[in-house]
N, C-alpha and C. Protein backbone atom coordinates (compact mmCIF):
# COMPACT_ATOMS: atom_id res chain seq x y z
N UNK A 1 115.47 113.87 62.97
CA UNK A 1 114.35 113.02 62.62
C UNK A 1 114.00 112.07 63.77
N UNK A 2 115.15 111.42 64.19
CA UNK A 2 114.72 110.27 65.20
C UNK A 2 114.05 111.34 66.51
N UNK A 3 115.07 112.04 66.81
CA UNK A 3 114.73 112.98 67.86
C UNK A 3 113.41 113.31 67.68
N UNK A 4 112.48 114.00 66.47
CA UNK A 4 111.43 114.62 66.33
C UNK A 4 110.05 113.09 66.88
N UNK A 5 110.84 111.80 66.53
CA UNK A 5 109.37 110.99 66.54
C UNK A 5 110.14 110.72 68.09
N UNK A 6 110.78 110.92 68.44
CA UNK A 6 110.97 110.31 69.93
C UNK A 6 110.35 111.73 70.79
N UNK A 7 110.00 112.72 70.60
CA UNK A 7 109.19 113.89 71.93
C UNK A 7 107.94 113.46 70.84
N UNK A 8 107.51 112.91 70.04
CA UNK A 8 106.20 112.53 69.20
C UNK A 8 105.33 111.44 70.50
N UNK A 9 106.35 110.73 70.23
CA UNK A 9 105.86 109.19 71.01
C UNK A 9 105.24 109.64 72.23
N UNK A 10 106.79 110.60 73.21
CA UNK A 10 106.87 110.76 74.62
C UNK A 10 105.53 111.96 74.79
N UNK A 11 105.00 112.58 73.87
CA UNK A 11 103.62 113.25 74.07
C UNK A 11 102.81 112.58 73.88
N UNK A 12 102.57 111.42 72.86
CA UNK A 12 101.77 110.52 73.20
C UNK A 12 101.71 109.82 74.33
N UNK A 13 102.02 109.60 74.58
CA UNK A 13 102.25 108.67 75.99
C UNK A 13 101.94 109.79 77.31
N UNK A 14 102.37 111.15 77.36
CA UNK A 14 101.63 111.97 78.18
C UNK A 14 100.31 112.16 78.35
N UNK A 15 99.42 111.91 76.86
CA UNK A 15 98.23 112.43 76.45
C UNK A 15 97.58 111.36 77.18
N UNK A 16 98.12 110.21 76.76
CA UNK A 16 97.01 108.84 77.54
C UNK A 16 97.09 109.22 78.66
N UNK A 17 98.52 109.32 79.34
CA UNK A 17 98.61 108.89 80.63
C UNK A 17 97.43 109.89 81.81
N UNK A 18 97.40 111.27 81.14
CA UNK A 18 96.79 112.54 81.54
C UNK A 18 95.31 111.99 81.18
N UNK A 19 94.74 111.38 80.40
CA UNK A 19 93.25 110.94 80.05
C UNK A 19 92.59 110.14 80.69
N UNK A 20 93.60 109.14 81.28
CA UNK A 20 92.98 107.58 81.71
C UNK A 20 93.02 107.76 82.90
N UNK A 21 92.09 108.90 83.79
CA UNK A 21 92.04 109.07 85.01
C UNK A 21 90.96 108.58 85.36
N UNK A 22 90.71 108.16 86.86
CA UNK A 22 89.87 107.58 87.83
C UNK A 22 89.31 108.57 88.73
N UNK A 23 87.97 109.20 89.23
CA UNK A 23 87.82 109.79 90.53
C UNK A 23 87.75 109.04 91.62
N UNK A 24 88.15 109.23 92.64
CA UNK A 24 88.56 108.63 93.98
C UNK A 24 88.22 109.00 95.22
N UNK A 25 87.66 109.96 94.77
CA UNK A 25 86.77 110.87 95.90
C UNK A 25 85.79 110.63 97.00
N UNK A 26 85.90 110.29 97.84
CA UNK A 26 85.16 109.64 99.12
C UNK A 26 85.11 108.34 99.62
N UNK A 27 86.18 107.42 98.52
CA UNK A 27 86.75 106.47 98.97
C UNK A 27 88.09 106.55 100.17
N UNK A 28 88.16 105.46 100.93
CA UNK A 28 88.80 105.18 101.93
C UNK A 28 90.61 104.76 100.88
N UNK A 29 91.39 105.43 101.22
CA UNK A 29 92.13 105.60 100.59
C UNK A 29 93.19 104.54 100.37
N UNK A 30 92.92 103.74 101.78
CA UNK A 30 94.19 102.83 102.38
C UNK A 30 93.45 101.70 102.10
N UNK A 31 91.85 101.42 101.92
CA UNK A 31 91.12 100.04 101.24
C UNK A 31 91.20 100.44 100.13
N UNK A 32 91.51 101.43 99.39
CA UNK A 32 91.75 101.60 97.99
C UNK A 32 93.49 100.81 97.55
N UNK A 33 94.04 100.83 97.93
CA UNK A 33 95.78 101.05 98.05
C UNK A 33 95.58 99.17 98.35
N UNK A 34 94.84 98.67 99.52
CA UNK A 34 94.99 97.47 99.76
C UNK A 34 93.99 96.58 98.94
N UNK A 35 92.98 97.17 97.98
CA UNK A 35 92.80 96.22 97.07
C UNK A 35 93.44 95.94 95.30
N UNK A 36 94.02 97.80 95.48
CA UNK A 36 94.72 97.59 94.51
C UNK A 36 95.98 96.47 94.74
N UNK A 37 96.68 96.31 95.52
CA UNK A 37 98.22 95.69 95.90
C UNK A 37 97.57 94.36 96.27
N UNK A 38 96.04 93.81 96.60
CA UNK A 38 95.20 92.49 96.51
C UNK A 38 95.71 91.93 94.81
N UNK A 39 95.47 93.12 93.98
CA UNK A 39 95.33 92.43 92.41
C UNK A 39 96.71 92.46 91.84
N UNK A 40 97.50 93.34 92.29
CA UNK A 40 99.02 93.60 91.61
C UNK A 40 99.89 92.11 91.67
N UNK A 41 100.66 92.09 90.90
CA UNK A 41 101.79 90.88 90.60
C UNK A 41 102.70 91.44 91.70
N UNK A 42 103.50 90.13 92.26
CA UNK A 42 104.33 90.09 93.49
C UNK A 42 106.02 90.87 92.57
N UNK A 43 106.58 91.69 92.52
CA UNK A 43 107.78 92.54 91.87
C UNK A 43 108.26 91.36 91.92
N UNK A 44 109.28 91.57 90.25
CA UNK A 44 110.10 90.43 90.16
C UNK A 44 111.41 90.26 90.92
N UNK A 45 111.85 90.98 91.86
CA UNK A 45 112.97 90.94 92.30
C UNK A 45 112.67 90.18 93.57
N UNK A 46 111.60 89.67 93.72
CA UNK A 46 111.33 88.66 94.60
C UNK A 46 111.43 87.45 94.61
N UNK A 47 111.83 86.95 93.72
CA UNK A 47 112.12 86.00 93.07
C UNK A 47 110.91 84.63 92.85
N UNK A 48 109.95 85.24 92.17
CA UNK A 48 108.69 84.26 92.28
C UNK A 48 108.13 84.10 93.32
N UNK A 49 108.81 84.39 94.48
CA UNK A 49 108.36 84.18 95.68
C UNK A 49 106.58 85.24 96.06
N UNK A 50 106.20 85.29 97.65
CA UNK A 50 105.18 85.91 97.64
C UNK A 50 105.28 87.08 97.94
N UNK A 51 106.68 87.75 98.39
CA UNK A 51 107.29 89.05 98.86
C UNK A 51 106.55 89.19 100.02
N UNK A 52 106.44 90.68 100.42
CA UNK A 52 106.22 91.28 101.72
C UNK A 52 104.11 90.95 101.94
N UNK A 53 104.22 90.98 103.49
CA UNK A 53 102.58 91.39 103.57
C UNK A 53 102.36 92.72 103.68
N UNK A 54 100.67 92.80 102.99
CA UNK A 54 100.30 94.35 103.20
C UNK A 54 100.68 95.25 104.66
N UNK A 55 100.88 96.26 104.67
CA UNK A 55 101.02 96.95 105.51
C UNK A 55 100.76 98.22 106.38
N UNK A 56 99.61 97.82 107.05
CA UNK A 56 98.25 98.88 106.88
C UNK A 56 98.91 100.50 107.57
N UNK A 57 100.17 100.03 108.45
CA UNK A 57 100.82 101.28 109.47
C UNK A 57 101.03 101.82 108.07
N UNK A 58 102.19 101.09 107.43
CA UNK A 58 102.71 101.83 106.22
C UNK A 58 101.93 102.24 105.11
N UNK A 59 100.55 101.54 105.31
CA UNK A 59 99.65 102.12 104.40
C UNK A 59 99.05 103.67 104.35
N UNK A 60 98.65 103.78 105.95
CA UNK A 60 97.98 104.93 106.35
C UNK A 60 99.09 106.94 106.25
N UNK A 61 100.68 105.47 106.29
CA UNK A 61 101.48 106.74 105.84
C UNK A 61 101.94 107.01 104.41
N UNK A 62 101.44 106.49 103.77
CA UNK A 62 102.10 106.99 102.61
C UNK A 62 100.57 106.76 101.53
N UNK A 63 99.79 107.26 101.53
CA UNK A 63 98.59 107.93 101.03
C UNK A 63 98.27 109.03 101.19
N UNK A 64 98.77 109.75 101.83
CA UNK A 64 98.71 111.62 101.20
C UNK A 64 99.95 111.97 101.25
N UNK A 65 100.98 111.15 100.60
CA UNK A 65 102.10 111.90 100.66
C UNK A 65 102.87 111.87 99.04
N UNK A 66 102.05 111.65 98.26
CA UNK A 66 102.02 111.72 96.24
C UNK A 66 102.42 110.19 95.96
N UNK A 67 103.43 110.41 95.22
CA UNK A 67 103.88 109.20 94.15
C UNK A 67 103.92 108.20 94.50
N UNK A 68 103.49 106.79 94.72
CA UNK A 68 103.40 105.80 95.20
C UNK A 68 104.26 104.62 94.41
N UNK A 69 105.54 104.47 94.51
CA UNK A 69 105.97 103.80 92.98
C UNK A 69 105.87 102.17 93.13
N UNK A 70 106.74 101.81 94.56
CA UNK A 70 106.17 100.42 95.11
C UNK A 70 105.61 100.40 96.56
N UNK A 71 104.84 99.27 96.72
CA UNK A 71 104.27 98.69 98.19
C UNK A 71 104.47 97.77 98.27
N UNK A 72 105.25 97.56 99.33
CA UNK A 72 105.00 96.18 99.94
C UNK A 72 104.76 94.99 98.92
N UNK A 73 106.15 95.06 97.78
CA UNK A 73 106.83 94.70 96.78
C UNK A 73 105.61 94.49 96.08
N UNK A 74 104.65 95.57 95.34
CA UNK A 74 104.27 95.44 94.26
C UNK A 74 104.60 96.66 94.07
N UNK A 75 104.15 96.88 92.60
CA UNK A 75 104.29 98.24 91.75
C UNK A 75 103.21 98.52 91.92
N UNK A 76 102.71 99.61 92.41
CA UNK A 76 101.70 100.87 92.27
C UNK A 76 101.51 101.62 91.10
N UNK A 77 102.71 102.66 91.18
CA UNK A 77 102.75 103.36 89.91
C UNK A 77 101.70 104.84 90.43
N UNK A 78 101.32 104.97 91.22
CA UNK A 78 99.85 106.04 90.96
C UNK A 78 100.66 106.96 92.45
N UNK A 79 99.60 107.99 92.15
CA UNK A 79 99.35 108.85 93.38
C UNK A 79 98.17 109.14 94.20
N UNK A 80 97.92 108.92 95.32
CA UNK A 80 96.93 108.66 95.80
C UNK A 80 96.22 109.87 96.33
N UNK A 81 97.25 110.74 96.09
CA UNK A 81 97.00 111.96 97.23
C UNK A 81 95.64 113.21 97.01
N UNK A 82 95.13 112.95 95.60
CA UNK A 82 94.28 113.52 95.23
C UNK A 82 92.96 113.01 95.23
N UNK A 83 92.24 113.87 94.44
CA UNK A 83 90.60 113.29 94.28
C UNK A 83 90.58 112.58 92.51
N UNK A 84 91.51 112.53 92.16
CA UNK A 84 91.50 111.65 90.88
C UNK A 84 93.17 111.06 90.43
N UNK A 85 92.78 109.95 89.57
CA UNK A 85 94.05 109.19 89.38
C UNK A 85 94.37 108.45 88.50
N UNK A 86 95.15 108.82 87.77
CA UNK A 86 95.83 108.37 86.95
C UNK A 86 95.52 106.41 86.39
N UNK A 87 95.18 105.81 85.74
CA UNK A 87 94.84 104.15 85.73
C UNK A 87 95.93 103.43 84.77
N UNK A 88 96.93 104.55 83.79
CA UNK A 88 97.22 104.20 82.65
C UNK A 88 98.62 103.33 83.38
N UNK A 89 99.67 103.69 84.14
CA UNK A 89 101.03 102.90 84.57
C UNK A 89 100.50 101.85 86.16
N UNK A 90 99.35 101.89 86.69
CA UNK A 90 98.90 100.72 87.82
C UNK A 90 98.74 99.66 86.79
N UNK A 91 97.62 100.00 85.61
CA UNK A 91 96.83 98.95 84.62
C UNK A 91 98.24 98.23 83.57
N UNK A 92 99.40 98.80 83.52
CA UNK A 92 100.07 98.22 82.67
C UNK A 92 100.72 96.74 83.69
N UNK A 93 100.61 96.34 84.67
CA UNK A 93 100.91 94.89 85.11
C UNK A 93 99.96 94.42 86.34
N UNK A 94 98.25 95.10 86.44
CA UNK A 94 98.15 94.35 87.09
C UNK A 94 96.80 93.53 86.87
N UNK A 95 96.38 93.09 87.54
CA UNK A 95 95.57 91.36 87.33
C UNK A 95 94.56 92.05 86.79
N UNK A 96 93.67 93.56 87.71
CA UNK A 96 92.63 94.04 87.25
C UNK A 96 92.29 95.53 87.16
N UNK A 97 91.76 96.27 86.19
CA UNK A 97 92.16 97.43 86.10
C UNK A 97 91.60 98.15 86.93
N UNK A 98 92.34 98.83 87.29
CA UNK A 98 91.97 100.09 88.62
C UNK A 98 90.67 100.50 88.73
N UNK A 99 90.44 101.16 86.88
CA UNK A 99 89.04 101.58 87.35
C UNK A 99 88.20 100.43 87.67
N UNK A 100 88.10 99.49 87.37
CA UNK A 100 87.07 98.54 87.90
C UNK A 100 87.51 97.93 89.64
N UNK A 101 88.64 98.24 89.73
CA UNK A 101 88.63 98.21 91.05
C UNK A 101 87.88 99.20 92.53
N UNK A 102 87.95 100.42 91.53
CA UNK A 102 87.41 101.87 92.21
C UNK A 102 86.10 101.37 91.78
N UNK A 103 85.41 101.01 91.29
CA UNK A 103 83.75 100.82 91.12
C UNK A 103 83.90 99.81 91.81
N UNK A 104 83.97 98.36 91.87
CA UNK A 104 83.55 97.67 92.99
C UNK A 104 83.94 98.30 94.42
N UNK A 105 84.52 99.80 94.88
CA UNK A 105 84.37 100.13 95.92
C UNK A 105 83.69 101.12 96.27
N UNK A 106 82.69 101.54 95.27
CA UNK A 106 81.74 102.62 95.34
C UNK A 106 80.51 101.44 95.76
């Protein structure tokens, strides 16, 4: 029983995550990445502090290379490497939601 609502939940949670996509397509990938990590919360293992600055070398390398989990101590959460993206695990901690971040850069 528990088992049956726990792969219940964990498909729910696939279904959003697979729905709440963004196209990204002809945006600049690394002003995408640096306004998202503009709005993201500083990771708590920083200790309140302001953590690392953006990092455009490290930016330009790790945007076509998939899973993006942290930057330059924020959480990402996304993959950049495509022409669409995921909004549902960026939008769960940060200031403003992705997709409205990808429209103010269209």
């Amino acid at each position: 029983m528990i088992l049956s609502l726990l792969k219940k939940k964990q498909e729910e949670t696939r279904r959003k995550i697979m729905s709440n996509k963004v196209s990204i397509k002809g945006l600049c990938k690394i002003t995408l990445l640096r306004e998202m990590w503009k709005h993201q919360r500083v990771a708590a293992f920083f200790g309140g502090g302001s953590g690392p600055v953006f990092n455009e070398q490290e930016a330009k390398r790790v945007v076509e290379h998939g899973y993006i989990d942290y930057f330059c101590g924020r959480a990402m959460k996304v993959d950049l490497s495509g022409d669409d993206v995921s909004t549902y695990a960026y939008n769960q901690d940060s200031y403003k939601k992705l997709e409205d971040i990808v429209a103010s850069l269209f």
